[in-house]
Protein backbone atom coordinates (compact mmCIF):
# COMPACT_ATOMS: atom_id res chain seq x y z
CA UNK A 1 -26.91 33.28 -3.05
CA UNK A 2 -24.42 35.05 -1.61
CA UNK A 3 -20.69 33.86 -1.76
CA UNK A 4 -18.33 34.65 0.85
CA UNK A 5 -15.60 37.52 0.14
CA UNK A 6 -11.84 35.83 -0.31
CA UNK A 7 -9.70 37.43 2.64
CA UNK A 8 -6.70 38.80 1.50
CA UNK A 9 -3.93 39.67 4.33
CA UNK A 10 -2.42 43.18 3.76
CA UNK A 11 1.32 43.16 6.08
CA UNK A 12 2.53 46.74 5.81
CA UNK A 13 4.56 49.00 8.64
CA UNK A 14 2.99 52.32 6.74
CA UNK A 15 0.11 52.87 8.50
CA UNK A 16 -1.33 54.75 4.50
CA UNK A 17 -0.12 52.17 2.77
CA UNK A 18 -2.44 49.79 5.17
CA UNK A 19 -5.44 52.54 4.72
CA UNK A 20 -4.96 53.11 1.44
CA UNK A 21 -4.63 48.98 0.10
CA UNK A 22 -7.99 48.28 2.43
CA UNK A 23 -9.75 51.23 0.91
CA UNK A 24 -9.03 49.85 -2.69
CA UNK A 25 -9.89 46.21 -1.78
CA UNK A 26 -12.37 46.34 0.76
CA UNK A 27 -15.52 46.33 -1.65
CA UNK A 28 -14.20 42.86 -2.91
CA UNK A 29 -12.28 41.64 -0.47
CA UNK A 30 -12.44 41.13 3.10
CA UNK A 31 -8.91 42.61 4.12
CA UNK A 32 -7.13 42.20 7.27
CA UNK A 33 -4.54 44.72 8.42
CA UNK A 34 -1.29 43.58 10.05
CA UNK A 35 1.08 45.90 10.67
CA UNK A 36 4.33 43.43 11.17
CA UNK A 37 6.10 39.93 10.26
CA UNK A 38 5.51 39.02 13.55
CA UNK A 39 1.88 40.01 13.98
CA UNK A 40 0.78 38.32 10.93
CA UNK A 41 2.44 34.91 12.88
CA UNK A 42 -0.32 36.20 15.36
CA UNK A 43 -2.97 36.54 13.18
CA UNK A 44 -2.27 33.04 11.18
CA UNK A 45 -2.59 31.20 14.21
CA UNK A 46 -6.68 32.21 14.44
CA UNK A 47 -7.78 32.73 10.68
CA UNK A 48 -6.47 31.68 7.36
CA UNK A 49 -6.30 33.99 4.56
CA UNK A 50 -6.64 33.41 0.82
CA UNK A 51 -4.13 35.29 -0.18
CA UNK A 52 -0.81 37.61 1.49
CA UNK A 53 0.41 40.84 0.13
CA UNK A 54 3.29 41.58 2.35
CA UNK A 55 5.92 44.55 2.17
CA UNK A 56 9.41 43.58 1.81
CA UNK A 57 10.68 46.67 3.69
CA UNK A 58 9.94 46.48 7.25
CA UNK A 59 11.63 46.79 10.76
CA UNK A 60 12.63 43.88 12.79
CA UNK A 61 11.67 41.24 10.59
CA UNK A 62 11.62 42.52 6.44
CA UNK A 63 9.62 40.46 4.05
CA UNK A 64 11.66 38.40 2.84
CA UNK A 65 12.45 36.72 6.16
CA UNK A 66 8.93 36.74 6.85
CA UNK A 67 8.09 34.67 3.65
CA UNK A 68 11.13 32.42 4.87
CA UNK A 69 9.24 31.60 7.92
CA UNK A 70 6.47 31.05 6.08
CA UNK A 71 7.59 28.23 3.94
CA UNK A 72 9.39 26.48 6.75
CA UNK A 73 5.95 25.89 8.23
CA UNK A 74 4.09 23.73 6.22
CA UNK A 75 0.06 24.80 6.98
CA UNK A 76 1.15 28.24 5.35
CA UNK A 77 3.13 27.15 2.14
CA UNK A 78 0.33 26.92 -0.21
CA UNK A 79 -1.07 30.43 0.89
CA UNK A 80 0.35 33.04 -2.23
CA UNK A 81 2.62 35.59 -1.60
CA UNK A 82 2.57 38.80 -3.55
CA UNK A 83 5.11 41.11 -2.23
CA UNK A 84 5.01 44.98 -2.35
CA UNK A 85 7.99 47.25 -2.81
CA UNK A 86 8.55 50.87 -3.79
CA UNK A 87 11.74 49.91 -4.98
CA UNK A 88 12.75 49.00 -8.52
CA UNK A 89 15.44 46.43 -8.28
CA UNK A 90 15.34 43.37 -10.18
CA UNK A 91 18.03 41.65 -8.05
CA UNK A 92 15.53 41.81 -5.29
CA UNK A 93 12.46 41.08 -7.11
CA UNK A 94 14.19 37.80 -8.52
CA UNK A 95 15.18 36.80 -4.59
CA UNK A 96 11.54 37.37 -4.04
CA UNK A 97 10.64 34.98 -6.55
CA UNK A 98 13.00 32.56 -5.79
CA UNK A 99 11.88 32.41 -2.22
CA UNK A 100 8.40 31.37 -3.79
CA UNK A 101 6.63 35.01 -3.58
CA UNK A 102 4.04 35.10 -6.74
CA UNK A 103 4.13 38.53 -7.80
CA UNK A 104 5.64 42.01 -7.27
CA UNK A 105 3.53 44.84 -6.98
CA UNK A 106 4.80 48.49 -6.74
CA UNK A 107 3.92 50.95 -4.03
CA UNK A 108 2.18 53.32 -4.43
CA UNK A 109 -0.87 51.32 -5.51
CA UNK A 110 -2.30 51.79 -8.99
CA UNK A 111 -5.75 50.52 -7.95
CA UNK A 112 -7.23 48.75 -11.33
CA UNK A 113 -3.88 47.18 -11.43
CA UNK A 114 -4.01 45.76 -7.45
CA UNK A 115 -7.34 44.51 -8.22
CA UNK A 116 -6.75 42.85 -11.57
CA UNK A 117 -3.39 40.94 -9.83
CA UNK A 118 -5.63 39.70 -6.50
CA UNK A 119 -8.08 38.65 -9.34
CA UNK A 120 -6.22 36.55 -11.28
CA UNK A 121 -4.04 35.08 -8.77
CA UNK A 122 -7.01 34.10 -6.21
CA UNK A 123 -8.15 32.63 -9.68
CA UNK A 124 -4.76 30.49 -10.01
CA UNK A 125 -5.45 29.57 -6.55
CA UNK A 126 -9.21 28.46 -6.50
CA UNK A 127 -8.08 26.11 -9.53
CA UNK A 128 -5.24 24.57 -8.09
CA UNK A 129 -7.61 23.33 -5.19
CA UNK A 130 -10.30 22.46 -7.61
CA UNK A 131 -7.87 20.42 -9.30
CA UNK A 132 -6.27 19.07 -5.98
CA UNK A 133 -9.92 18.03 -4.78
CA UNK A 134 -10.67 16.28 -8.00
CA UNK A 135 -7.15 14.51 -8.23
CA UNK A 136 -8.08 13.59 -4.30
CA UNK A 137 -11.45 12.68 -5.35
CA UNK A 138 -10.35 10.54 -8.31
CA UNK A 139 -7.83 8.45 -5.94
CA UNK A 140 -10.88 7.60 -3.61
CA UNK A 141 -12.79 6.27 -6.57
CA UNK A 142 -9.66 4.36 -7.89
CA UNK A 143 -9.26 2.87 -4.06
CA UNK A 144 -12.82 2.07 -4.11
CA UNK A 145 -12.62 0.56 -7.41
CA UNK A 146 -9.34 -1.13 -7.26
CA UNK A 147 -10.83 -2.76 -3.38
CA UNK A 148 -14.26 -3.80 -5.57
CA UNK A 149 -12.07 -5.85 -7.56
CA UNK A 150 -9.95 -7.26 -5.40
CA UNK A 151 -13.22 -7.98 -2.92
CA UNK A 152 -14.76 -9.94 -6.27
CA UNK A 153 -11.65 -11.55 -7.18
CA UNK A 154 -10.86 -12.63 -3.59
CA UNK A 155 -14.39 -13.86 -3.65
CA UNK A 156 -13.83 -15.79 -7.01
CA UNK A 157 -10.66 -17.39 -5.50
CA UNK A 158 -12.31 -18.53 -2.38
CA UNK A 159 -15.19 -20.33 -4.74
CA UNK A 160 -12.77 -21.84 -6.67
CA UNK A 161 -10.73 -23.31 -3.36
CA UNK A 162 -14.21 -24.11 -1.23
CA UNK A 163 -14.84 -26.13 -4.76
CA UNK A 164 -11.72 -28.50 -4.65
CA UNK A 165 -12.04 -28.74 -0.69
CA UNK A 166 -15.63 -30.14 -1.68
CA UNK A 167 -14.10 -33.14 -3.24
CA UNK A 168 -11.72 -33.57 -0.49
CA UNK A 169 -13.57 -33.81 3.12
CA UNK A 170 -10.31 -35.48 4.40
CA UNK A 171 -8.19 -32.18 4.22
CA UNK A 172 -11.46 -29.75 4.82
CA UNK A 173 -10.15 -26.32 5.70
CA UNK A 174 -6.61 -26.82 4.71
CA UNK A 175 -6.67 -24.35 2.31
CA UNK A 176 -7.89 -21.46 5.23
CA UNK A 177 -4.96 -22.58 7.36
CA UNK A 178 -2.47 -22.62 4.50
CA UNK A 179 -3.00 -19.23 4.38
CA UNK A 180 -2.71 -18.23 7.61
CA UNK A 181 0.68 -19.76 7.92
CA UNK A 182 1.94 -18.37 4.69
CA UNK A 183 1.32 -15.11 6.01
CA UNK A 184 3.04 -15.61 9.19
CA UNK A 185 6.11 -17.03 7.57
CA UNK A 186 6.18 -14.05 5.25
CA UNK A 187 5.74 -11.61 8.41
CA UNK A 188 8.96 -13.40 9.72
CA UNK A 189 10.79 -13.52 6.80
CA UNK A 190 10.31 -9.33 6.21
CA UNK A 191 11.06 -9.08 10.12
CA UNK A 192 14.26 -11.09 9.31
CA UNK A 193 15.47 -9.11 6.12
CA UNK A 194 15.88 -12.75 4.20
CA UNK A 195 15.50 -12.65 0.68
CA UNK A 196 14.52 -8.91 0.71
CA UNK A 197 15.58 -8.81 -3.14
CA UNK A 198 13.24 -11.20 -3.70
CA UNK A 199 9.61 -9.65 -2.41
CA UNK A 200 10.55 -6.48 -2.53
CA UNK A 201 8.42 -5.89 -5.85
CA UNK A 202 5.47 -8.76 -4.66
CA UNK A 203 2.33 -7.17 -3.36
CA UNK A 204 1.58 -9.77 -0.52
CA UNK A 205 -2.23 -9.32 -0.18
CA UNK A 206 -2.32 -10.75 -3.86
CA UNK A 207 0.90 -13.46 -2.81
CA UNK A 208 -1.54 -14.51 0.09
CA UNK A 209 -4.31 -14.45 -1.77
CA UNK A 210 -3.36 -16.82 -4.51
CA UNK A 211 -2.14 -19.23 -2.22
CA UNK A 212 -6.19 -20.29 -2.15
CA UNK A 213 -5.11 -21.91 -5.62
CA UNK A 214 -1.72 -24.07 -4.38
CA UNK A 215 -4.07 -27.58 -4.89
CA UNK A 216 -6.64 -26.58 -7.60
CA UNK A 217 -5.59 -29.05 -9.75
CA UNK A 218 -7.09 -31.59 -7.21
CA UNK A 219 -9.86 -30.93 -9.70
CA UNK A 220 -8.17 -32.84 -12.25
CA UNK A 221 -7.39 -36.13 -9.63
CA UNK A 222 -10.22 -39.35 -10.07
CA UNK A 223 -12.33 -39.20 -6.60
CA UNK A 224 -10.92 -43.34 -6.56
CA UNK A 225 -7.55 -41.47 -5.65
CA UNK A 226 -8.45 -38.13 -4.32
CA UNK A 227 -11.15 -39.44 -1.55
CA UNK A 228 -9.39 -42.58 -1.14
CA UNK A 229 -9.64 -43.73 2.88
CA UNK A 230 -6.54 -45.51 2.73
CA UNK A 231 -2.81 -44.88 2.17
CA UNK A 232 -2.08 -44.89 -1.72
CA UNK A 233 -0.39 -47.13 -3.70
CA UNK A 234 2.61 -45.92 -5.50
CA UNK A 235 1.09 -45.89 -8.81
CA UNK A 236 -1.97 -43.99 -6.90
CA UNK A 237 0.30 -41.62 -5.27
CA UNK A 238 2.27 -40.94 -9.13
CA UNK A 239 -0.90 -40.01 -10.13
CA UNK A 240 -1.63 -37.92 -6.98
CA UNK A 241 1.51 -36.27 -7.95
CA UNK A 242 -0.01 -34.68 -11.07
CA UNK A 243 -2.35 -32.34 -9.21
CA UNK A 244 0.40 -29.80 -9.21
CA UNK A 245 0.82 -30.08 -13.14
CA UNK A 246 -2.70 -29.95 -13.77
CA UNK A 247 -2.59 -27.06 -11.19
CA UNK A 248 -0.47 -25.30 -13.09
CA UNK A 249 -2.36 -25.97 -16.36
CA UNK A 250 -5.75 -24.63 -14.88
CA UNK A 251 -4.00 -21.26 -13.98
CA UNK A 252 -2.08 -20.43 -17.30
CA UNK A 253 -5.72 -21.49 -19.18
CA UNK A 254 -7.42 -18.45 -16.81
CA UNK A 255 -4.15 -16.30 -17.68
CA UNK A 256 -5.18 -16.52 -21.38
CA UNK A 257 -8.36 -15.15 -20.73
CA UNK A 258 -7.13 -11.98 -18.30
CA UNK A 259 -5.65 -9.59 -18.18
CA UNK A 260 -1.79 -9.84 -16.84
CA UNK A 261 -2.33 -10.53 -13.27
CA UNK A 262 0.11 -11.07 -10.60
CA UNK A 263 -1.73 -12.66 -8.37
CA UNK A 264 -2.42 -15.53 -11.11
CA UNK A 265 1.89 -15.50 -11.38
CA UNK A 266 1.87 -16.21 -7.82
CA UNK A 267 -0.90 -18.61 -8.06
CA UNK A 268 1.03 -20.64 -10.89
CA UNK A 269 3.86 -20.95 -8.66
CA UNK A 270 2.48 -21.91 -5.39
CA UNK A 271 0.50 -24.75 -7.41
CA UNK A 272 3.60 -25.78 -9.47
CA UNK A 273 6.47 -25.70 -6.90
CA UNK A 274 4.73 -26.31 -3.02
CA UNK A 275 6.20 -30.09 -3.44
CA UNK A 276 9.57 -29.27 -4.33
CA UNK A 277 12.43 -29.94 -1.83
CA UNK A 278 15.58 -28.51 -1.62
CA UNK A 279 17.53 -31.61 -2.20
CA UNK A 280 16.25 -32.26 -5.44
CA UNK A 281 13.97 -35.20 -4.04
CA UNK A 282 10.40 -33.70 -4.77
CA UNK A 283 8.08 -33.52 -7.34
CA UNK A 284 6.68 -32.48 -9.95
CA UNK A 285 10.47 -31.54 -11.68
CA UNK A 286 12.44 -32.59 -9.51
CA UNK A 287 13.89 -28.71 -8.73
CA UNK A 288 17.20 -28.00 -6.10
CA UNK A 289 17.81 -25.57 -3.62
CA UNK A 290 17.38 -21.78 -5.20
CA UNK A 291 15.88 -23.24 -8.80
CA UNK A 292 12.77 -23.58 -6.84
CA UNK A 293 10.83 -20.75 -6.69
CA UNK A 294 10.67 -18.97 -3.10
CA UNK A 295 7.11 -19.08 -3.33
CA UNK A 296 6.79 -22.87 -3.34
CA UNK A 297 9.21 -22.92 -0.53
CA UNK A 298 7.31 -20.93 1.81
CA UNK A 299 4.24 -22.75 0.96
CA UNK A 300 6.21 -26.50 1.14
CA UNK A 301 6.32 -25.45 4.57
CA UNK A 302 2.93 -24.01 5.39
CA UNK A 303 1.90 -27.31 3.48
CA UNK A 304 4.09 -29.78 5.01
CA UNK A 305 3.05 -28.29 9.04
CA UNK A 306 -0.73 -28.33 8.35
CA UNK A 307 -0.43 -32.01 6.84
CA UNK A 308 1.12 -33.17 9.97
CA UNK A 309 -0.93 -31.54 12.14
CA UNK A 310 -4.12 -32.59 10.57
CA UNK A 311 -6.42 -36.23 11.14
CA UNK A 312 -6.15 -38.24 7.89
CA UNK A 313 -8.12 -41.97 8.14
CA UNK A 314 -4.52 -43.67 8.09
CA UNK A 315 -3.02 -40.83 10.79
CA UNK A 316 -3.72 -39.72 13.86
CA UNK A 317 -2.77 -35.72 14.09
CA UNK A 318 0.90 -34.77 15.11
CA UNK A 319 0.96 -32.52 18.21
CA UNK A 320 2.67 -29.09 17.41
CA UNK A 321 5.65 -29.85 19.22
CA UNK A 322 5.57 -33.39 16.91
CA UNK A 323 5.53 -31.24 13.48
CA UNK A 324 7.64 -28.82 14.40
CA UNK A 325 10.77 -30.85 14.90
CA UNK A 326 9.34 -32.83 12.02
CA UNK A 327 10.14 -29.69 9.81
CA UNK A 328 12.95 -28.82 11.48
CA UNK A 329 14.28 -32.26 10.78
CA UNK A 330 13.74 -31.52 7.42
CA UNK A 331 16.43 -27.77 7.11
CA UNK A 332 18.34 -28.34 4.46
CA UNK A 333 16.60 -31.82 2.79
CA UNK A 334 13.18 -30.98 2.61
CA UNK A 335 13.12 -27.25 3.30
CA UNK A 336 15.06 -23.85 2.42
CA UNK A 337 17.54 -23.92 5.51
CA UNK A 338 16.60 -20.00 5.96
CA UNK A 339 12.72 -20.43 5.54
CA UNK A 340 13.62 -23.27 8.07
CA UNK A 341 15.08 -20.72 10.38
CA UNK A 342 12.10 -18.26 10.06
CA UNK A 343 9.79 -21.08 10.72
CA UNK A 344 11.78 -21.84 14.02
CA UNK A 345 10.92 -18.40 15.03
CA UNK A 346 7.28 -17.89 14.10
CA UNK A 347 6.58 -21.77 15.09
CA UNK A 348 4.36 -20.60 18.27
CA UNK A 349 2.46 -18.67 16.21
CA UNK A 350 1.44 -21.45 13.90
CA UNK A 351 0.39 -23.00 16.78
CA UNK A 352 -1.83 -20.27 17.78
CA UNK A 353 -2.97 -20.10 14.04
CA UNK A 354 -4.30 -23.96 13.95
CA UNK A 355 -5.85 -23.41 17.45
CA UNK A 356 -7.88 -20.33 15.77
CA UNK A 357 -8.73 -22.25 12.88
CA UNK A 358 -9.84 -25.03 14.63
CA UNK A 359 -11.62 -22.83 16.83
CA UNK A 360 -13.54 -21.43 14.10
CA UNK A 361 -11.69 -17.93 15.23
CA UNK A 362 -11.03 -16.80 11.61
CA UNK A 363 -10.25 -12.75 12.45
């Protein structure tokens, strides 16, 4: 099998200097002549070399202006530059270099010496793309890898939530629509620039994600309580309470068996904090104002609006318009007066969120 010749440009005004570098390359090489700056602009624009030798000595436009307007165009900066000179001047050699040229070679040609240069720098050259194409190639297989595990641990999480909803027909699907408002109120609250300090180091897909975990510890509730038709007594409802403890409890018993995960961090929060409210009123400690994680106050929100919204045995379901001055009822007693705010703005597209869910519109 035959492999193609590597095309080397050859930018000269001397017409013998252009015969004479073709003569000695041409068996190895296929070598284009250009006899100008400006006609190898010309000649870039319909083929590609491997490779330029370019004089530094010419009318009009000299090499090292040529090489300028090379690297300020950024198809043609990772093409080498070797420039030729029949002078000896190290001041302008070193410009060369410092303009990015790769080599100096003196005119006239010593041919074994042209050769063995074009050899080993086309050689630098074919291994810095090898190495670029593997580094490219490993960073596919790391995405691929990297979206395998998320895929399986998004599928775990969704198990694990479908599981509690199982016990709990009342609140079927609650988890689904959680989610969906999270991830609106989050939109809004980027949109917004609140609490930027805050979630600027989260990744949200695994923030969102987790959020399938905020009532897992519904595992841990008696179904007397937990499937109950009726309202709960307050003894019931202390004991209700304690799904957010055992919540919490689950999560840090999966964190001793894994790997440091962030996504379990959020988890732990959202299941630990999402009945907190900011006056101090809430359960399960009893946190104020900024003590309580933002996390659960996003999600007391995205909790508080699906509850409302949503049939219970004892309830009929609040309209929109009902829950949403219910919340905003709620700035500054039950709910982060900001979050609040953010909800205020983004309430019509709750709306359009429960009507999807409902729906059965899930995309």
């Amino acid at each position: 099998m035959e492999f193609a010749k590597k095309r080397v440009a050859l930018v000269d005004d001397d017409i013998t200097s252009l015969a004479l570098g073709k003569g000695i390359m041409a068996d190895q090489y296929d070598v284009v002549t250009i006899p100008s700056g400006e006609k190898l602009f010309q000649f870039l624009g319909r083929v590609r070399p491997d490779l330029i030798l370019l004089d530094v000595d010419m009318p009009v436009m000299n090499g090292y202006e040529t090489l300028k307007k090379l690297n300020a165009q950024p198809e043609y900066q990772d093409i080498p530059v070797i420039f030729l000179t029949s002078m000896s001047d190290t001041a302008n050699e070193i410009e060369g270099l410092n303009l990015g040229a790769v080599d100096y070679i003196s005119k006239p040609f010593s041919p074994p010496l042209l050769l063995k240069r074009l050899e080993l720098h086309l050689k630098v050259v074919s291994q810095q793309r090898e190495l670029i194409n593997y580094n490219n190639n490993l960073q596919e297989m790391v995405k691929a890898r990297t979206k395998t595990i998320l895929d399986m641990q998004n599928s775990v999480l969704k198990i694990v939530a479908n599981l509690v909803e199982s016990r709990d027909e009342i609140t079927g699907g609650h988890v689904e629509r959680t989610r969906r408002y999270l991830s609106i109120l989050l939109d809004g609250l980027v949109k917004m620039g609140l609490y930027t300090n805050e979630i600027e180091g989260w990744n949200q897909e695994f923030f969102l994600q987790s959020s399938q975990l905020h009532d897992v510890g519904k595992i841990s509730i008696p179904d007397k309580i937990l499937l109950k038709p009726d309202r709960l007594t307050p003894e019931e409802f202390n004991e209700m309470k304690n799904h957010t403890l055992f919540g919490v409890r689950i999560i840090e018993a999966i964190q001793k068996e894994t790997p440091e995960s962030s996504f379990l961090s959020h988890a732990k929060i959202l299941a630990g904090y999402h009945h907190e409210k900011w006056d101090g009123t809430g359960y399960p400690y009893g946190l104020k104002g900024l003590d309580i994680p933002l996390g659960g106050r996003l999600m007391a929100i995205a909790d508080v609006y699906d509850a409302l919204i949503s049939a219970r045995p004892y309830k009929k379901p609040f309209t929109h318009e009902e829950a949403a001055q219910i919340i905003i009822g709620g700035r500054g007693v039950q709910f982060d007066p900001d979050l609040t705010d953010v909800f205020i703005a983004v309430a019509h597209l709750f709306d359009q969120a429960a009507g999807k869910v409902r729906k059965g519109v899930f995309s």
